[in-house]
PDB file of N, CA and C in Angstrom:
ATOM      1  N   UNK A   1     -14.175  -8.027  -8.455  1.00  0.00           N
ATOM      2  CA  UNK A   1     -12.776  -7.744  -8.184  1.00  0.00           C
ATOM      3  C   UNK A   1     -12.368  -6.461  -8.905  1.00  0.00           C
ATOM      4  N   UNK A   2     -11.444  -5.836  -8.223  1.00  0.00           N
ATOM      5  CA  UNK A   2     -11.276  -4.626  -8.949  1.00  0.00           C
ATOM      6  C   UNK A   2      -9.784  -4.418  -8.701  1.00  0.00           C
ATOM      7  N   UNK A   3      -9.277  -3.540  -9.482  1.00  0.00           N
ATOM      8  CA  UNK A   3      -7.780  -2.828  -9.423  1.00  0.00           C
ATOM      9  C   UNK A   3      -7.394  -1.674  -9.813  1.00  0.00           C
ATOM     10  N   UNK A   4      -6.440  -1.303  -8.250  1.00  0.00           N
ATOM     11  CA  UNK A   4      -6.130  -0.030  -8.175  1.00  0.00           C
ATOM     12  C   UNK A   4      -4.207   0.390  -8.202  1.00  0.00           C
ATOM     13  N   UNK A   5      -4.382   1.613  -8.523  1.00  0.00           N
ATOM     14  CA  UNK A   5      -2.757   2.436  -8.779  1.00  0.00           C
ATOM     15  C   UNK A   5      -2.887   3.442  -7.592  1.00  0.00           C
ATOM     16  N   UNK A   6      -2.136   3.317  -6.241  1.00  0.00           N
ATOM     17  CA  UNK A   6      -2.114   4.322  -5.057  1.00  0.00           C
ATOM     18  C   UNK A   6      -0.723   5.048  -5.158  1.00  0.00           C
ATOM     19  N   UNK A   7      -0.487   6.340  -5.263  1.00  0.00           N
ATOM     20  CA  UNK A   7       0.194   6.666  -5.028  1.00  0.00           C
ATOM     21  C   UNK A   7       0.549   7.886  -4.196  1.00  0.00           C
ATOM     22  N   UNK A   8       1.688   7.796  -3.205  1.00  0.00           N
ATOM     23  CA  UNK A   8       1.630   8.627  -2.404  1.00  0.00           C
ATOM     24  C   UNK A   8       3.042   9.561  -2.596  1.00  0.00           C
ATOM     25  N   UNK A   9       3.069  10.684  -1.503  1.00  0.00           N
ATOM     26  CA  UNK A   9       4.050  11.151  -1.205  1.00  0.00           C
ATOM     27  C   UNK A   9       4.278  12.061  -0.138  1.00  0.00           C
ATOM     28  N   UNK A  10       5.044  12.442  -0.157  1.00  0.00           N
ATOM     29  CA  UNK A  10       5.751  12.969   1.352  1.00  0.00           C
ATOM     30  C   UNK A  10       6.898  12.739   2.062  1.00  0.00           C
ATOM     31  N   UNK A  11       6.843  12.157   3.098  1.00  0.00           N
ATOM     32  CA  UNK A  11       7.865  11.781   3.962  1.00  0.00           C
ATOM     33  C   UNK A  11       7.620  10.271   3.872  1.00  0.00           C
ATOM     34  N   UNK A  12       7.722   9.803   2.829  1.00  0.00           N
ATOM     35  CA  UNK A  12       7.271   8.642   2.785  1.00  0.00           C
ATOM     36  C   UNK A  12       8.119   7.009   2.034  1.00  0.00           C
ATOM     37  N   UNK A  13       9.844   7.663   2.169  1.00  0.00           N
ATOM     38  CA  UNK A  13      10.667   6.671   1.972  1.00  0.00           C
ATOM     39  C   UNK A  13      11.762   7.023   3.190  1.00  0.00           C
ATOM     40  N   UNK A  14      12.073   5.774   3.542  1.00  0.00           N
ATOM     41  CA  UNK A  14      13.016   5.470   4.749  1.00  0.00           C
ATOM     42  C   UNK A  14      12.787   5.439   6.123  1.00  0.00           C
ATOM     43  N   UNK A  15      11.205   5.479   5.990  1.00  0.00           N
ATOM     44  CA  UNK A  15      10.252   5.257   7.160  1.00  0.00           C
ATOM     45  C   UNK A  15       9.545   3.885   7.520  1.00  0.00           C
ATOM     46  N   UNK A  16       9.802   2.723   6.692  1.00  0.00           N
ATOM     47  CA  UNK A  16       9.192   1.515   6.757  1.00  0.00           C
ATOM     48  C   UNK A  16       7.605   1.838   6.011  1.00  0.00           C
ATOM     49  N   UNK A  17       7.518   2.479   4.952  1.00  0.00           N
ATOM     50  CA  UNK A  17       5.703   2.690   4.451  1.00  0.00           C
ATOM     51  C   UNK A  17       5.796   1.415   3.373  1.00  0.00           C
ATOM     52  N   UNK A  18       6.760   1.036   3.006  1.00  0.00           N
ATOM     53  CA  UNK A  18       6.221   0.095   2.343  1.00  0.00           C
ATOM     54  C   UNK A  18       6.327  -1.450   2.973  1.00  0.00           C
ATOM     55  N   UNK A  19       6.876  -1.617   4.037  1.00  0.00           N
ATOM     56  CA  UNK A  19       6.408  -2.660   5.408  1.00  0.00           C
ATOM     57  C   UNK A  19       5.125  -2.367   5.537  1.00  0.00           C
ATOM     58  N   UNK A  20       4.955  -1.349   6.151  1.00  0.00           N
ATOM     59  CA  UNK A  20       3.640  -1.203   6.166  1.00  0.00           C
ATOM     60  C   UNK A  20       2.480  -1.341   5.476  1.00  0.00           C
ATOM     61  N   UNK A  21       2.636  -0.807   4.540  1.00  0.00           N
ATOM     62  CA  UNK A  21       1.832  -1.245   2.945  1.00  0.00           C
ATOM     63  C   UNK A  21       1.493  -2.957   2.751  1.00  0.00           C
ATOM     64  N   UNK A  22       2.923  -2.979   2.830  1.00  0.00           N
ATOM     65  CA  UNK A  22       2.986  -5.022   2.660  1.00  0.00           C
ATOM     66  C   UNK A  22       2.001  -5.539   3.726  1.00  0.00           C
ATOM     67  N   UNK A  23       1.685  -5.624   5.106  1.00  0.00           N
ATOM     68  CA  UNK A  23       1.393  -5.889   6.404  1.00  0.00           C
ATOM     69  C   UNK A  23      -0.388  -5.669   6.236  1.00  0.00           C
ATOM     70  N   UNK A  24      -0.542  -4.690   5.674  1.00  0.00           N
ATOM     71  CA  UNK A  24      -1.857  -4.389   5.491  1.00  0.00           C
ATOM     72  C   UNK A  24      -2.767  -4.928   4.287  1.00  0.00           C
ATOM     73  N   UNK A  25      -1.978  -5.004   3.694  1.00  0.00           N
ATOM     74  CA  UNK A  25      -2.706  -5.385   1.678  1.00  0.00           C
ATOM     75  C   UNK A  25      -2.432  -6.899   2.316  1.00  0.00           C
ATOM     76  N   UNK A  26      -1.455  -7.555   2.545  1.00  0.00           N
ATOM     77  CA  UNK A  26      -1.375  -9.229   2.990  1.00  0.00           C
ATOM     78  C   UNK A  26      -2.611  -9.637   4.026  1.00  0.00           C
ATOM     79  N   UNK A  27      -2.895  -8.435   5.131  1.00  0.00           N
ATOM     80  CA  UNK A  27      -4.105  -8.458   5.799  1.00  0.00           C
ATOM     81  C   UNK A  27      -5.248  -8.378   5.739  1.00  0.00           C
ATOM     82  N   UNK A  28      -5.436  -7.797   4.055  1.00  0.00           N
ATOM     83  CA  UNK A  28      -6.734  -7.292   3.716  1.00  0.00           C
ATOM     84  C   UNK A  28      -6.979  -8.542   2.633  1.00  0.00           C
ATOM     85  N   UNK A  29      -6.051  -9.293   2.037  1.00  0.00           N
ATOM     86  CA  UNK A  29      -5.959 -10.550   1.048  1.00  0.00           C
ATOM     87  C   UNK A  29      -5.950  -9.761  -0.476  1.00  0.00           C
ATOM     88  N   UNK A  30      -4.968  -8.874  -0.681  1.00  0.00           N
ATOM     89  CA  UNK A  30      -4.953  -8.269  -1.618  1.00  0.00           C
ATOM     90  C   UNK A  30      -3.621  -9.058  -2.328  1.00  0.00           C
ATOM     91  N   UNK A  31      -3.727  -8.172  -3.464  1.00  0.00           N
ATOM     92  CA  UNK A  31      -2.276  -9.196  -4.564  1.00  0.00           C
ATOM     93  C   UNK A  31      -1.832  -7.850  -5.121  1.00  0.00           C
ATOM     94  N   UNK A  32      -1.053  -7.976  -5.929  1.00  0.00           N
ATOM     95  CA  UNK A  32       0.057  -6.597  -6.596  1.00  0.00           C
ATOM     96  C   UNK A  32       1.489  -6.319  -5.765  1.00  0.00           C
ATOM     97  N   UNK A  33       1.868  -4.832  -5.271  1.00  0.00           N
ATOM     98  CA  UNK A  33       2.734  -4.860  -5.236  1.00  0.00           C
ATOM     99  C   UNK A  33       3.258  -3.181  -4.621  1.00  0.00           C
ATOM    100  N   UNK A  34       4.149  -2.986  -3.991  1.00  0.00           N
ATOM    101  CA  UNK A  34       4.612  -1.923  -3.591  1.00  0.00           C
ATOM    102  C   UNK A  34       5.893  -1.299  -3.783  1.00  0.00           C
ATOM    103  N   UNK A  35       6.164  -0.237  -3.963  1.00  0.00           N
ATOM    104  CA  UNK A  35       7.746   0.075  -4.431  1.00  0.00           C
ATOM    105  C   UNK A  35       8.079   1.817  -4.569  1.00  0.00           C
ATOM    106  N   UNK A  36       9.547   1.741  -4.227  1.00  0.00           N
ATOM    107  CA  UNK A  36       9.547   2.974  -4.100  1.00  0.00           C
ATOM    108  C   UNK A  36       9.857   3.947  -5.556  1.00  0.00           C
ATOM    109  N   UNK A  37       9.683   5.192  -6.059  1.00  0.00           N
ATOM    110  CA  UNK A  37       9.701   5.832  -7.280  1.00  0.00           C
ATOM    111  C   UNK A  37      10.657   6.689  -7.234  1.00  0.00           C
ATOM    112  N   UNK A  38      11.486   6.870  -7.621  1.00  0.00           N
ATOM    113  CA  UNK A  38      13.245   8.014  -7.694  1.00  0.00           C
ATOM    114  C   UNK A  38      12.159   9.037  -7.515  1.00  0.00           C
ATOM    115  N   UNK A  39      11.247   9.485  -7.976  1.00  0.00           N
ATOM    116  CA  UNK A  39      10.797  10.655  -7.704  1.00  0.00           C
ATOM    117  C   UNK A  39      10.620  11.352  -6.267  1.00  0.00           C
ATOM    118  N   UNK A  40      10.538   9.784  -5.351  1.00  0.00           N
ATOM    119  CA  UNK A  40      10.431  10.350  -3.612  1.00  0.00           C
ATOM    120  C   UNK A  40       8.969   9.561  -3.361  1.00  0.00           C
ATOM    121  N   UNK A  41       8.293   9.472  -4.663  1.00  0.00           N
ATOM    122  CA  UNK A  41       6.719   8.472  -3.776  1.00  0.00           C
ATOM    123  C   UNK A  41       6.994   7.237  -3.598  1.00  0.00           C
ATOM    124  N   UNK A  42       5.792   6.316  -2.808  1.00  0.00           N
ATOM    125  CA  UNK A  42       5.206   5.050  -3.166  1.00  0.00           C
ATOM    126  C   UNK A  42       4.383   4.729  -4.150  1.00  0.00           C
ATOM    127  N   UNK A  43       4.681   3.970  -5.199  1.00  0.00           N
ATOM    128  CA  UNK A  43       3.066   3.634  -5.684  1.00  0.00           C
ATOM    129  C   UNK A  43       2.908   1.901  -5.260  1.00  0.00           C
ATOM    130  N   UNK A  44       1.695   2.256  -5.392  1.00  0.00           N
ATOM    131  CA  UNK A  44       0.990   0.414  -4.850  1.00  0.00           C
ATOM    132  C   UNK A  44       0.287   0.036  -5.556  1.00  0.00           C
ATOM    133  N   UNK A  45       0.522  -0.743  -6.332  1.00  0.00           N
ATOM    134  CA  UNK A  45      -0.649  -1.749  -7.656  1.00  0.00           C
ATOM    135  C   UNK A  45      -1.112  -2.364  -6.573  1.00  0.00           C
ATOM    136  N   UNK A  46      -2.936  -3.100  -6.496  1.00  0.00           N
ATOM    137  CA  UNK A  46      -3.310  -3.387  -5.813  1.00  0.00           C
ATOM    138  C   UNK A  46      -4.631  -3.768  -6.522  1.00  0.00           C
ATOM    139  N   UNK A  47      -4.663  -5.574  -6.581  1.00  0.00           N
ATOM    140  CA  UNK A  47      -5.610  -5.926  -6.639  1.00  0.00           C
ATOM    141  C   UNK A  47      -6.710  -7.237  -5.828  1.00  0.00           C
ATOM    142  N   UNK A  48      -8.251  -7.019  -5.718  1.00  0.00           N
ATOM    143  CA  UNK A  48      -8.810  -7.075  -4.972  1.00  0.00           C
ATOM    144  C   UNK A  48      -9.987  -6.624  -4.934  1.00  0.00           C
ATOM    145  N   UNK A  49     -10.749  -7.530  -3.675  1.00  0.00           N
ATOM    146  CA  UNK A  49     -12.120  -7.024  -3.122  1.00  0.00           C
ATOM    147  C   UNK A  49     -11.876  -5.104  -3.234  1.00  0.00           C
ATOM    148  N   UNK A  50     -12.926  -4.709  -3.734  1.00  0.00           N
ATOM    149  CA  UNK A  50     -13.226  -2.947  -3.770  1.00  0.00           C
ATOM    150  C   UNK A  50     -13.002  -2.461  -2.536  1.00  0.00           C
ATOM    151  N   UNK A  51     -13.557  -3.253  -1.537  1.00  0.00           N
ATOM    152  CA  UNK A  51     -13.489  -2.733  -0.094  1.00  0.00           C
ATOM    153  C   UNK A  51     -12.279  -2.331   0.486  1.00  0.00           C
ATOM    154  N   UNK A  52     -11.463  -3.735  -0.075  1.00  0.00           N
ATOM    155  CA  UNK A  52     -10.165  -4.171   0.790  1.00  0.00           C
ATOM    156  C   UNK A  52      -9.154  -2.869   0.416  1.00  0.00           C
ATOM    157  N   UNK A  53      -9.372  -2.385  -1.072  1.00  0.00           N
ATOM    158  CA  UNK A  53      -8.880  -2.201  -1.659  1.00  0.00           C
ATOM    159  C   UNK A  53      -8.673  -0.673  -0.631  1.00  0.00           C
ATOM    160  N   UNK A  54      -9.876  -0.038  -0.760  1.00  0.00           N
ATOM    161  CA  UNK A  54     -10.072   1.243  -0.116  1.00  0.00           C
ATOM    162  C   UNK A  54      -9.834   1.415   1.385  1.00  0.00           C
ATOM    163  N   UNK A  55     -10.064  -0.157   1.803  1.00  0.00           N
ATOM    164  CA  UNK A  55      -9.668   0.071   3.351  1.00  0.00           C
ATOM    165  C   UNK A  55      -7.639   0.099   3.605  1.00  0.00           C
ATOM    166  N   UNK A  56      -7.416  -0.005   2.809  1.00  0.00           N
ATOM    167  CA  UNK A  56      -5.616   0.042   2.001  1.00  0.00           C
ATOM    168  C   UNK A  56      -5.578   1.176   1.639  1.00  0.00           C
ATOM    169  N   UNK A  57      -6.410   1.806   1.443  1.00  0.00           N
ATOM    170  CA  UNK A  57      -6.265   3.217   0.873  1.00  0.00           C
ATOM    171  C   UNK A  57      -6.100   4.573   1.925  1.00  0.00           C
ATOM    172  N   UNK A  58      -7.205   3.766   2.761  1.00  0.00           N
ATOM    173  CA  UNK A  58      -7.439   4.690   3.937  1.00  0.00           C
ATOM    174  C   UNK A  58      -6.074   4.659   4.856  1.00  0.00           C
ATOM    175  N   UNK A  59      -5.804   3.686   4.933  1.00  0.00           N
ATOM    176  CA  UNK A  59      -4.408   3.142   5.832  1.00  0.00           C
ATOM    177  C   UNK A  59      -3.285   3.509   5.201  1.00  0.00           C
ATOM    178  N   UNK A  60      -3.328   3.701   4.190  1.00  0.00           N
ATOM    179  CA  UNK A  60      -1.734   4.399   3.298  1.00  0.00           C
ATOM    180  C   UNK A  60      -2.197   6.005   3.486  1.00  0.00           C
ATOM    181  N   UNK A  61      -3.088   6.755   3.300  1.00  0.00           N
ATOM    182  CA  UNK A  61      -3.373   8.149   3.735  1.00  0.00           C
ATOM    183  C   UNK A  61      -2.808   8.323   5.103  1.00  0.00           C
ATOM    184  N   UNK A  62      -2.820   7.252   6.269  1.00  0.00           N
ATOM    185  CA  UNK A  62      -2.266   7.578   7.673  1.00  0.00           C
ATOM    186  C   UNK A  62      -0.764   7.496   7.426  1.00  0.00           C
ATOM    187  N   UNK A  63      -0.539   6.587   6.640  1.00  0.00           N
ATOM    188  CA  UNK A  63       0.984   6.013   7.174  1.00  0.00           C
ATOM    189  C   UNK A  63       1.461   5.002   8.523  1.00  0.00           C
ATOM    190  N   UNK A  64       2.613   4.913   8.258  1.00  0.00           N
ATOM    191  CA  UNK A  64       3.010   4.525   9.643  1.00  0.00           C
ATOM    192  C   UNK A  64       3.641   5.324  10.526  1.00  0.00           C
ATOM    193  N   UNK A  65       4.334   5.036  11.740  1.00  0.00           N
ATOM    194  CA  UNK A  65       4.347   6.236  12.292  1.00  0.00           C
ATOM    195  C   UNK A  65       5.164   7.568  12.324  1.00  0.00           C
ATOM    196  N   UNK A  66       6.102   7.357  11.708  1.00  0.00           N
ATOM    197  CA  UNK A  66       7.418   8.357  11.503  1.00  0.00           C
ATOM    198  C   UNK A  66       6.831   9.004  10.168  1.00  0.00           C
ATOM    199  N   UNK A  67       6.112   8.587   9.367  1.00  0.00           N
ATOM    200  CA  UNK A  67       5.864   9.147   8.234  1.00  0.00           C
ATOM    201  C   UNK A  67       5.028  10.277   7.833  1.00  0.00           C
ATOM    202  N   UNK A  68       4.873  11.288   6.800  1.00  0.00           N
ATOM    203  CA  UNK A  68       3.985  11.941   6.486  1.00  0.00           C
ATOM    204  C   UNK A  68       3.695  12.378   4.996  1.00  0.00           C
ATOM    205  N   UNK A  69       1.859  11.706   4.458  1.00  0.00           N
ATOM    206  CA  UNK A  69       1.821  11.502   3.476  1.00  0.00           C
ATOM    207  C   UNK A  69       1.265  13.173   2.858  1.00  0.00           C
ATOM    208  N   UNK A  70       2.093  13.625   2.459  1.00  0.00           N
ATOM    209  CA  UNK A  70       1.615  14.723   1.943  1.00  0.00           C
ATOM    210  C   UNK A  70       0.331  14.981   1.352  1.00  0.00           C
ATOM    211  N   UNK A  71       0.216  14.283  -0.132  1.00  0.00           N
ATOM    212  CA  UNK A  71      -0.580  13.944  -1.017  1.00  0.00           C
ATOM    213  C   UNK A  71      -0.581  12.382  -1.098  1.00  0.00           C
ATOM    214  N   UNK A  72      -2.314  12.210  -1.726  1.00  0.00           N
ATOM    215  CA  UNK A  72      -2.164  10.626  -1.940  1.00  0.00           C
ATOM    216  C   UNK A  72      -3.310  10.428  -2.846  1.00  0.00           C
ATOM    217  N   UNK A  73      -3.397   9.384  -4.087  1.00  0.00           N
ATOM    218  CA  UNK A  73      -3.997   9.685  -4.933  1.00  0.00           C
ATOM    219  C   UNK A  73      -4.717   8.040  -5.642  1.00  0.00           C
ATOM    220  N   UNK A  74      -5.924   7.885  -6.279  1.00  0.00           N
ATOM    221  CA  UNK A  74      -6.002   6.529  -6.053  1.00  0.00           C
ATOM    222  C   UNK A  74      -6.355   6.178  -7.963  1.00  0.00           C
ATOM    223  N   UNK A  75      -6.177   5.444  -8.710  1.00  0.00           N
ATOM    224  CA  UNK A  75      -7.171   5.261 -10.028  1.00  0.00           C
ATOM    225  C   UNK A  75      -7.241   3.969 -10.048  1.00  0.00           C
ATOM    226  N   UNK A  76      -8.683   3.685 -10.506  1.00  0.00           N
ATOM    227  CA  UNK A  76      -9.072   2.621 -10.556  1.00  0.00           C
ATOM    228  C   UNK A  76      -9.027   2.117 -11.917  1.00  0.00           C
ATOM    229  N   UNK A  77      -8.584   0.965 -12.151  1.00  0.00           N
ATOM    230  CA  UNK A  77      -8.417   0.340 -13.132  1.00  0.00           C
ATOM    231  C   UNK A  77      -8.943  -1.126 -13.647  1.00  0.00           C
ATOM    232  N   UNK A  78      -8.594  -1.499 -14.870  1.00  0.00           N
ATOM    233  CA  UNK A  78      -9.226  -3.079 -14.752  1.00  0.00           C
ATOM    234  C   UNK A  78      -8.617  -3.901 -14.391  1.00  0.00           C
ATOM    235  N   UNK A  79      -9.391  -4.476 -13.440  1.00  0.00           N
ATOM    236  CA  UNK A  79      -8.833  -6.005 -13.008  1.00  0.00           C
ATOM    237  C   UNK A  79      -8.576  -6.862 -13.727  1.00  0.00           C
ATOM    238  N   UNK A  80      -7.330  -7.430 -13.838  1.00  0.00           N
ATOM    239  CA  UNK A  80      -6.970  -9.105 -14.661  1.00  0.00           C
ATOM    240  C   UNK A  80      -6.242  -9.583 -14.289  1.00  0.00           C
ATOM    241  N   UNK A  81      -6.128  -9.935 -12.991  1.00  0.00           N
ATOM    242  CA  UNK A  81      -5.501 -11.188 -12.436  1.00  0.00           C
ATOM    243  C   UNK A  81      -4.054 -11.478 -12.193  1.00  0.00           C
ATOM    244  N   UNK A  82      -3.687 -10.539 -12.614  1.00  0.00           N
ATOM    245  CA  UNK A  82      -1.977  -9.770 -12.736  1.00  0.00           C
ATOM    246  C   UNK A  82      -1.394 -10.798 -11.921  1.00  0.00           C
ATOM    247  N   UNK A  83      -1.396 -10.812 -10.670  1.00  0.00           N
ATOM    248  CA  UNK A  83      -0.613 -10.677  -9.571  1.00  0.00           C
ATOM    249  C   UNK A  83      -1.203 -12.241  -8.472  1.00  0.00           C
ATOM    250  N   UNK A  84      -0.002 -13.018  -8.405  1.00  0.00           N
ATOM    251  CA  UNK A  84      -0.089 -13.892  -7.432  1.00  0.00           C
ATOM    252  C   UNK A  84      -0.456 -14.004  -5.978  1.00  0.00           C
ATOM    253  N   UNK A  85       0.541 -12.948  -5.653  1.00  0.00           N
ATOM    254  CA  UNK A  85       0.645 -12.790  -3.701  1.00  0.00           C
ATOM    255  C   UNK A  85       1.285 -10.747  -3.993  1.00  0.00           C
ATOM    256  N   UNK A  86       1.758 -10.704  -2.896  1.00  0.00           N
ATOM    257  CA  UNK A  86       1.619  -9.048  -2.701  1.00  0.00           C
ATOM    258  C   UNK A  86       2.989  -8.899  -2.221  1.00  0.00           C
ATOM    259  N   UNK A  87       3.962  -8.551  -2.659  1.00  0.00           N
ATOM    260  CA  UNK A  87       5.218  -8.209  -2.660  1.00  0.00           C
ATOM    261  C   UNK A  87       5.483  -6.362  -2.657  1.00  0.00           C
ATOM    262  N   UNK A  88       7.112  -6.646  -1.933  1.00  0.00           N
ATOM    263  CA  UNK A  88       7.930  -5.474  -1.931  1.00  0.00           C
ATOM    264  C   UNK A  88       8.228  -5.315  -3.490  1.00  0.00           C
ATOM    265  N   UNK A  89       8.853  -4.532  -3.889  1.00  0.00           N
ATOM    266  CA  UNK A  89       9.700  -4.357  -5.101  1.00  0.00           C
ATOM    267  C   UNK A  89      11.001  -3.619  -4.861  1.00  0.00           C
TER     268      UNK A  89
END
């Protein structure tokens, strides 16, 4: 199990990205969490299978569809169990 810090930016609040985010990490059976940053990004705590993790990764680099992720950035961290289920914030 592993855990990751995604964070993005761009055009990437008031577009539904963190619906999206939610929809995908709940699909992939991930846990943590999504939320938006005054600064204008997303970041996504996200823990989980390595795979799941990156296939969440790949899918937040697209966005959804109105959106555009400028930059997007990933660190991997240690896993400990943080997180129940996978929530908005």
């Amino acid at each position: 199990m592993e855990r990751a810090e995604i964070i993005v930016n761009g055009l990437v609040q008031g577009v539904g990205f963190r619906y999206f985010v939610y929809r995908n990490a709940v699909r992939l059976n991930l846990k943590g969490y999504v939320k938006n940053l005054y600064t204008g990004e997303v970041v996504t705590e996200a823990e989980g299978e390595k795979w799941a993790i990156e296939e969440l990764f790949k899918e937040i680099k697209k966005g959804p569809q109105y959106s555009r992720v400028k930059n997007s950035s990933i660190v991997w961290t240690s896993y400990n169990n943080e997180f129940s289920i996978f929530e908005i914030r």
